[in-house]
Protein backbone atom coordinates (compact mmCIF):
# COMPACT_ATOMS: atom_id res chain seq x y z
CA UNK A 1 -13.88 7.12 64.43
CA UNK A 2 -13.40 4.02 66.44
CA UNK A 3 -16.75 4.66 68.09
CA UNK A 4 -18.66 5.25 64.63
CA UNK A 5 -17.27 1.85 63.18
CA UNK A 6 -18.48 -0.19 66.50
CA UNK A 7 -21.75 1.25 65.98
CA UNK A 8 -21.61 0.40 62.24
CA UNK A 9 -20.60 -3.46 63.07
CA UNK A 10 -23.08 -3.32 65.79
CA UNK A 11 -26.23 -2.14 63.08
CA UNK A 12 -24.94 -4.87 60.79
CA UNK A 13 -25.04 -7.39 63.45
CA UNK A 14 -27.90 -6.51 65.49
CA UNK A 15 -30.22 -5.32 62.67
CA UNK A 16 -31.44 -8.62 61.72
CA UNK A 17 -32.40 -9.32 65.44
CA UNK A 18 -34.37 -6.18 65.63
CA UNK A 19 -36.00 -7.22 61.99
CA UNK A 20 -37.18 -10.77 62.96
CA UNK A 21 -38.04 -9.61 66.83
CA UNK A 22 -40.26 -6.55 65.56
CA UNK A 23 -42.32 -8.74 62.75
CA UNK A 24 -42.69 -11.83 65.71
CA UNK A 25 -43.63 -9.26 68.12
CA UNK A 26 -46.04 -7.18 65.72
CA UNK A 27 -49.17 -9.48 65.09
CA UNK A 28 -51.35 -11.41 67.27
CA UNK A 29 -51.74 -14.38 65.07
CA UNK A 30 -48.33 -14.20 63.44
CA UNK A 31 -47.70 -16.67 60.13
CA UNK A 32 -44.53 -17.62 61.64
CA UNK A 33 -43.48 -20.52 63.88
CA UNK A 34 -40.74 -19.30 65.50
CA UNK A 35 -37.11 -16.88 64.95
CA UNK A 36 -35.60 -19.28 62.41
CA UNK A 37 -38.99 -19.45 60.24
CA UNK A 38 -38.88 -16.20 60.59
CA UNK A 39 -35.45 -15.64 59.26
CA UNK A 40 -36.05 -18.37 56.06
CA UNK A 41 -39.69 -16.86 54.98
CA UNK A 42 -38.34 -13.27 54.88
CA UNK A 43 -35.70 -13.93 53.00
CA UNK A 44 -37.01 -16.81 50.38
CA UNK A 45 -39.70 -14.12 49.78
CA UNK A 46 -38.10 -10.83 50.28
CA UNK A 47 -34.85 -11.33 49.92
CA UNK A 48 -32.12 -11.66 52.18
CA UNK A 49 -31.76 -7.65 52.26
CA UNK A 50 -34.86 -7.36 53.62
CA UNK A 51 -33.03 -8.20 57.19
CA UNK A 52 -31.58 -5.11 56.96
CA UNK A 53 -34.98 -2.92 56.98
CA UNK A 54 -34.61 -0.41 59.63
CA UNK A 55 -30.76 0.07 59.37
CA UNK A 56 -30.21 3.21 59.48
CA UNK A 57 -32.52 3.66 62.75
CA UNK A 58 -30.29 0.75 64.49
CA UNK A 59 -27.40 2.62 63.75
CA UNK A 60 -28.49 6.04 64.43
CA UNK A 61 -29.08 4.38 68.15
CA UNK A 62 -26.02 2.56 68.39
CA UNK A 63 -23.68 5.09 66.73
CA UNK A 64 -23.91 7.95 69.67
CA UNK A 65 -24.17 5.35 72.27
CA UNK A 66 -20.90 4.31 71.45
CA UNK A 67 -19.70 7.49 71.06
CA UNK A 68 -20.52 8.78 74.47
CA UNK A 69 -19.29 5.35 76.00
CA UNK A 70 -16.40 5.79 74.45
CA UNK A 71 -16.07 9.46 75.54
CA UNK A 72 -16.78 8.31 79.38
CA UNK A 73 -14.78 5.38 79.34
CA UNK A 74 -11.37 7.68 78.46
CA UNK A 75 -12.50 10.18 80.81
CA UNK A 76 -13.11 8.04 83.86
CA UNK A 77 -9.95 6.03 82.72
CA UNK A 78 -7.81 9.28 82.94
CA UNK A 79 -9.69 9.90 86.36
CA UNK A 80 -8.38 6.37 87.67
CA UNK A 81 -4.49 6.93 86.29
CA UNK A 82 -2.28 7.95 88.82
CA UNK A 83 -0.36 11.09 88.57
CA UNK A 84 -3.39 12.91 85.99
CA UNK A 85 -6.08 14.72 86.85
C-alpha cells in the first residue's frame, strides 16, 4: 500500500514536469519561451488541469517501480540483518 501511495504522490508531482517537458520537447519551432511560459500559457488557456494530461501513464510507471523497490529494499534489508536469513 505504502508503495502504491509513493507512486500516487510521485504522478501528482512529477506529472506536470513530464506535461511541460513533452510539449517543449515536441515541436521544432515551439510558441513557448521557456518551462515557466510554458506552465502560464497552458494553464490561462487550458486550464490548470491540463498539467495533469498523461496521469494515469506517469503513474502506471511509477506505481510498480515503487513496488518492486520496495519489495527489494525489504529483501536485501533482511539479507543484511544479522541472525536472518
Amino acid at each position: 500500500v505504502a508503495a502504491l501511495c509513493g507512486g500516487l504522490a510521485t504522478a501528482l508531482v512529477g506529472a506536470p514536469f513530464d506535461t511541460v517537458k513533452t510539449r517543449l520537447m515536441s515541436r521544432r519551432e515551439t510558441p513557448f519561451s521557456g518551462p515557466l511560459h510554458c506552465v502560464a500559457a497552458t494553464a490561462r488557456t487550458e486550464g490548470v488541469l491540463a498539467l495533469y494530461k498523461g496521469f494515469l501513464p506517469v503513474y502506471g510507471r511509477q506505481a510498480p517501480f515503487n513496488l518492486l523497490n520496495f519489495l527489494i529494499m525489504e529483501h536485501l534489508l533482511d539479507l543484511a540483518r544479522p541472525g536472518t536469513t
